[in-house]
Protein backbone atom coordinates (compact mmCIF):
# COMPACT_ATOMS: atom_id res chain seq x y z
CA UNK A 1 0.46 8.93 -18.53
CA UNK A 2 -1.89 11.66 -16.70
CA UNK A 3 -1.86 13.53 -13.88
CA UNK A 4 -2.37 12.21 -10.33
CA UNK A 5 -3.99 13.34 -7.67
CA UNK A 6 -4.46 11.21 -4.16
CA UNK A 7 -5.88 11.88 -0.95
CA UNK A 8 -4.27 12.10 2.29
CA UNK A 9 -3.24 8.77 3.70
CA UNK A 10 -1.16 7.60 6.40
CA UNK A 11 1.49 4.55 6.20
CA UNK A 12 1.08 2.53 9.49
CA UNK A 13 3.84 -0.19 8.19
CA UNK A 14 7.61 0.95 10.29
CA UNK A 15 10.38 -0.03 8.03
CA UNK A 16 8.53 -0.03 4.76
CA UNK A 17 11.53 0.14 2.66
CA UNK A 18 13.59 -2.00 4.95
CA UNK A 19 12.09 -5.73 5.39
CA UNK A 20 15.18 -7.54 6.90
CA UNK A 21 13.89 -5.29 10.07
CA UNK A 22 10.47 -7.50 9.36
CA UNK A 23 9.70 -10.09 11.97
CA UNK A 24 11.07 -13.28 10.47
CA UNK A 25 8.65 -16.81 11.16
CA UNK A 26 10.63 -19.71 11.72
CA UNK A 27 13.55 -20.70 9.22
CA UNK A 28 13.47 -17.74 7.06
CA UNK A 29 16.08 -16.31 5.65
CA UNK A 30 16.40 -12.64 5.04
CA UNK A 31 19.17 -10.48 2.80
CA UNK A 32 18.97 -7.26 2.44
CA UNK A 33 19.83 -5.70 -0.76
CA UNK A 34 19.67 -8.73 -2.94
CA UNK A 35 18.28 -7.13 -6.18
CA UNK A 36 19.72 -5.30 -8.96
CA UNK A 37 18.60 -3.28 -11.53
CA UNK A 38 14.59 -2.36 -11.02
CA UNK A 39 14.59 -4.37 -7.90
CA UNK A 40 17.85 -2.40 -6.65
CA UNK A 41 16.97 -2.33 -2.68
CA UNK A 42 14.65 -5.03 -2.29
CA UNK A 43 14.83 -7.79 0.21
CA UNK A 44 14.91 -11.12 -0.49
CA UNK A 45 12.86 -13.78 1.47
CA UNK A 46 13.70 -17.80 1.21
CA UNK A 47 12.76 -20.64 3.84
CA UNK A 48 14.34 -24.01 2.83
CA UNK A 49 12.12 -25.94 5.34
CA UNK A 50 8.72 -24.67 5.02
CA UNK A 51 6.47 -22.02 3.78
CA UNK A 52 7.18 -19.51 6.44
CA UNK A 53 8.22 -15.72 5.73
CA UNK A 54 8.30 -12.06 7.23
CA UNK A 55 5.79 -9.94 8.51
CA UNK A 56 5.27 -6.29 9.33
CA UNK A 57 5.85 -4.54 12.96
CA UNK A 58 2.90 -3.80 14.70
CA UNK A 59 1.26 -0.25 14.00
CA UNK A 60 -2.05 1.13 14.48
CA UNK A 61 -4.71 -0.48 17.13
CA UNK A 62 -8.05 -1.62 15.09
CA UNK A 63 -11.74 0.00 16.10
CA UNK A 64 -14.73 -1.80 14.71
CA UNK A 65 -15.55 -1.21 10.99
CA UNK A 66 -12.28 0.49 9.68
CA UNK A 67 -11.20 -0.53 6.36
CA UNK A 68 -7.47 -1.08 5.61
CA UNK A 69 -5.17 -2.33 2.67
CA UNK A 70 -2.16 -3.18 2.30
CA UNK A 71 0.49 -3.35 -0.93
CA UNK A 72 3.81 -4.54 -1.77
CA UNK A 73 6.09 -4.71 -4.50
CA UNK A 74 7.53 -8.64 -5.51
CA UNK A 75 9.63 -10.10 -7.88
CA UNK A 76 11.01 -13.32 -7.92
CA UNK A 77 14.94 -13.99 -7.79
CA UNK A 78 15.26 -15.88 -11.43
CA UNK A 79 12.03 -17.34 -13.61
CA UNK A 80 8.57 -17.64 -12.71
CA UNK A 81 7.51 -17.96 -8.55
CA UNK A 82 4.98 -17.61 -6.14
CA UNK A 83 4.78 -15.89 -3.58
CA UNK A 84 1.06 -15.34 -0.94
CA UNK A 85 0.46 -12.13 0.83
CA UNK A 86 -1.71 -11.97 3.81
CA UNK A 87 -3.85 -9.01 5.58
CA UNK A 88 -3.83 -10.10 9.44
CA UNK A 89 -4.95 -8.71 12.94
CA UNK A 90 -3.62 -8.95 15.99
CA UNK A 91 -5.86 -10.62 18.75
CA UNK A 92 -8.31 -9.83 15.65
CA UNK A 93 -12.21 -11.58 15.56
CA UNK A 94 -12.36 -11.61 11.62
CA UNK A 95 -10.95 -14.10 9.30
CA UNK A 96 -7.61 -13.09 7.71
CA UNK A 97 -7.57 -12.14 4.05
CA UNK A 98 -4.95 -13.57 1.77
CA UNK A 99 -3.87 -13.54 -1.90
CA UNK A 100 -1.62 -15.81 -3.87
CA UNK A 101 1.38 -13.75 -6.46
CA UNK A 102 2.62 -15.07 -9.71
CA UNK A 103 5.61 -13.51 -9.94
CA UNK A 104 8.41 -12.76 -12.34
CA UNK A 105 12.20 -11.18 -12.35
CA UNK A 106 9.60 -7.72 -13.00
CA UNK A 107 8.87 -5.86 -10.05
CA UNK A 108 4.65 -5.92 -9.78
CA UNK A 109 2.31 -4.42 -7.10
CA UNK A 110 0.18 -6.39 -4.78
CA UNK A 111 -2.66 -5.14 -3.05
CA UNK A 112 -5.17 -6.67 -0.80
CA UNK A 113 -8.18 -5.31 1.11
CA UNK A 114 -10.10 -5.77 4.19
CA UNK A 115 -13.16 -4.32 6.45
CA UNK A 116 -12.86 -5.37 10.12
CA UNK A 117 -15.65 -5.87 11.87
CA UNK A 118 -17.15 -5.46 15.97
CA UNK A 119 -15.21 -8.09 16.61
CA UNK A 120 -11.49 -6.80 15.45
CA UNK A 121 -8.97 -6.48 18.43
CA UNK A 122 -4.84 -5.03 17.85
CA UNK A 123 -3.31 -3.96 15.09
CA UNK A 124 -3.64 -4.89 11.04
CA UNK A 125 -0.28 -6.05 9.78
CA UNK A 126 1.13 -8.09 6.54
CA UNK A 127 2.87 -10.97 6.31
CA UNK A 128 4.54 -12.06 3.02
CA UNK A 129 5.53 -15.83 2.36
CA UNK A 130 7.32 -17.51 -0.34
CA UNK A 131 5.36 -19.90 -2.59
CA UNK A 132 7.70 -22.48 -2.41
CA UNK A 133 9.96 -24.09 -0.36
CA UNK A 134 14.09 -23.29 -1.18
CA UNK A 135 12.76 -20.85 -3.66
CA UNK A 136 13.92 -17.00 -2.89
CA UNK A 137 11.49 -14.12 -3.58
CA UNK A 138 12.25 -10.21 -3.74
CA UNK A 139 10.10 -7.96 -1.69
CA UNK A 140 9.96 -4.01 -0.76
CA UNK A 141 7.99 -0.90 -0.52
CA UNK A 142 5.31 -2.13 1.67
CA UNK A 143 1.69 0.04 2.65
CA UNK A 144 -0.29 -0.55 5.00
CA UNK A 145 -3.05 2.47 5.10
CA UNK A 146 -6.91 3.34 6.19
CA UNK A 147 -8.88 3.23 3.12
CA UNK A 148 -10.55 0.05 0.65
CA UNK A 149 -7.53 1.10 -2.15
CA UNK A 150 -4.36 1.53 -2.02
CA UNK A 151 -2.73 4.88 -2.74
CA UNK A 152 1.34 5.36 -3.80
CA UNK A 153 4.20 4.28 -1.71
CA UNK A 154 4.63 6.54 1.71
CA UNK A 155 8.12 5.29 2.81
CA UNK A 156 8.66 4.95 6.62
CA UNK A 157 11.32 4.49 9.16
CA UNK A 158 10.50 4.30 12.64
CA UNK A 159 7.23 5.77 12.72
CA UNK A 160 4.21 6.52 10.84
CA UNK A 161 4.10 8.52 8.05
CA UNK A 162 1.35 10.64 6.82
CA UNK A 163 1.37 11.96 3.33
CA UNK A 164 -1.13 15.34 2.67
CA UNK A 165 -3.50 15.88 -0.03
CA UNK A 166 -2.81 16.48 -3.04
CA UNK A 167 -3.89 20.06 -4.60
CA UNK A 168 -3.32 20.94 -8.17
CA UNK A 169 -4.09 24.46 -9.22
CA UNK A 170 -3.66 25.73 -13.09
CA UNK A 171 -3.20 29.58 -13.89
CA UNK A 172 -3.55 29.14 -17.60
CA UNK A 173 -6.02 27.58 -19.08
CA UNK A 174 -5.26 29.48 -22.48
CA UNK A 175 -4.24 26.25 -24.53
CA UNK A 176 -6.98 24.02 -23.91
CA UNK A 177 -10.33 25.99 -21.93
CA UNK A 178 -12.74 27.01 -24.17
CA UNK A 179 -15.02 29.51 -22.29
CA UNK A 180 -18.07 28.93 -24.88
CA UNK A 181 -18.21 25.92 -23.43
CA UNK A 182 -17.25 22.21 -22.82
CA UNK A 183 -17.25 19.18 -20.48
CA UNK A 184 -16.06 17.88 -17.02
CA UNK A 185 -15.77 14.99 -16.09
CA UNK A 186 -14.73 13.70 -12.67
CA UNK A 187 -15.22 10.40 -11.58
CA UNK A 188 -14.82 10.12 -7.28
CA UNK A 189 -15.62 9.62 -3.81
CA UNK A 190 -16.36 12.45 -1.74
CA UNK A 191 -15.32 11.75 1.99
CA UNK A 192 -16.36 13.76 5.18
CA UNK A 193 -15.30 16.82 6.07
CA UNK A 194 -15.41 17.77 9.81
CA UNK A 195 -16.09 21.44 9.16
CA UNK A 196 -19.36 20.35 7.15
CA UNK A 197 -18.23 20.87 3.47
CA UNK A 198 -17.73 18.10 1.20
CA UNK A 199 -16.51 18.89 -2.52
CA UNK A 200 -14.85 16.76 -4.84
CA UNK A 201 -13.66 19.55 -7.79
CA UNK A 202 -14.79 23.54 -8.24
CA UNK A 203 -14.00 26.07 -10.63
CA UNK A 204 -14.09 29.90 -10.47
CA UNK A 205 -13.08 33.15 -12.02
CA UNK A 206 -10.27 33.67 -9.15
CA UNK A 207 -12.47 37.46 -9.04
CA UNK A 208 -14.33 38.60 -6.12
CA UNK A 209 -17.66 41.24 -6.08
């Protein structure tokens, strides 16, 4: 356990939380609601005639060299499944990016990542396919952001969502600073800053003069 602290990031996936309004491919079958327990919510997707599933509703249009990645939670229905997760463009010149899920009755994050290049038309999207045919899978919280990792869930509805930065501030530092001195350690990327200042932690006396 620790603290976490994420950057600002913006969701471009409508209906995150609700895949039965997911485009279905040909043959699927979508229920909503079909899990219990830790998967209370999720969707299930099953195609008893081929490997088809569900993808995402269009979002964002693509410029050249924007990074995206996109995550979902899956679980499979009863036993041990597979499902494969793509990261696709519309109209897009690059090749699409895919990975394959072992899954089991345990919810479990997916994430895949992509850069597009010059040649990237439309708008990224996922698709998410069972492994195998007549076989059910579980599927929800789906992210789709700007970035080459993925950050926590941003649920969505019928628009983007954009979640701030996170800020953490501590008044007492009693219990644990020790002003004759000590160590810290950050470990980050620093990303640009319009207004010309870049900084990834500081520290002060909260004093002025």
């Amino acid at each position: 356990k620790g603290l976490l602290l994420e950057e600002r990031r913006t969701n471009y996936c409508l209906q995150s939380g609700d895949l039965t309004k997911f485009v279905k491919r040909a043959d699927t079958i979508v229920t909503g609601n079909a899990g219990t327990g830790l998967t209370a919510g999720y969707t299930k997707i099953q195609n008893d005639v081929s490997l088809n599933g569900i993808h995402s509703l269009q979002t964002t249009e693509l410029s050249a060299n924007r990074h995206f990645s996109t995550s979902v939670y899956l679980a499979s229905v009863g036993g041990n499944t597979t499902a494969k997760i793509w990261l696709k463009s519309w109209q897009g010149g690059d090749v699409d990016v895919s990975l394959i899920c072992d899954l089991t009755t345990t919810p479990k994050r997916f994430d895949i990542y992509k850069q597009y290049g010059s040649g990237s038309l439309g708008s990224p999207y996922m698709e998410i396919t069972p492994g195998e045919v007549g076989v059910p899978i579980l599927a929800n919280y789906v992210n789709i952001e700007e970035g080459t990792f993925p950050t926590s869930y941003i649920p969505t509805t019928t628009a983007a969502v954009t979640r701030q930065y996170d800020n953490a501030d501590v008044y007492n530092l009693s219990k644990w600073f020790d002003a004759g001195g000590g160590t810290l350690y950050v470990e980050a990327t620093a990303g640009s800053n319009p207004a010309g200042n870049v900084g990834v932690v500081s520290i002060d006396a909260n004093t002025t003069g």
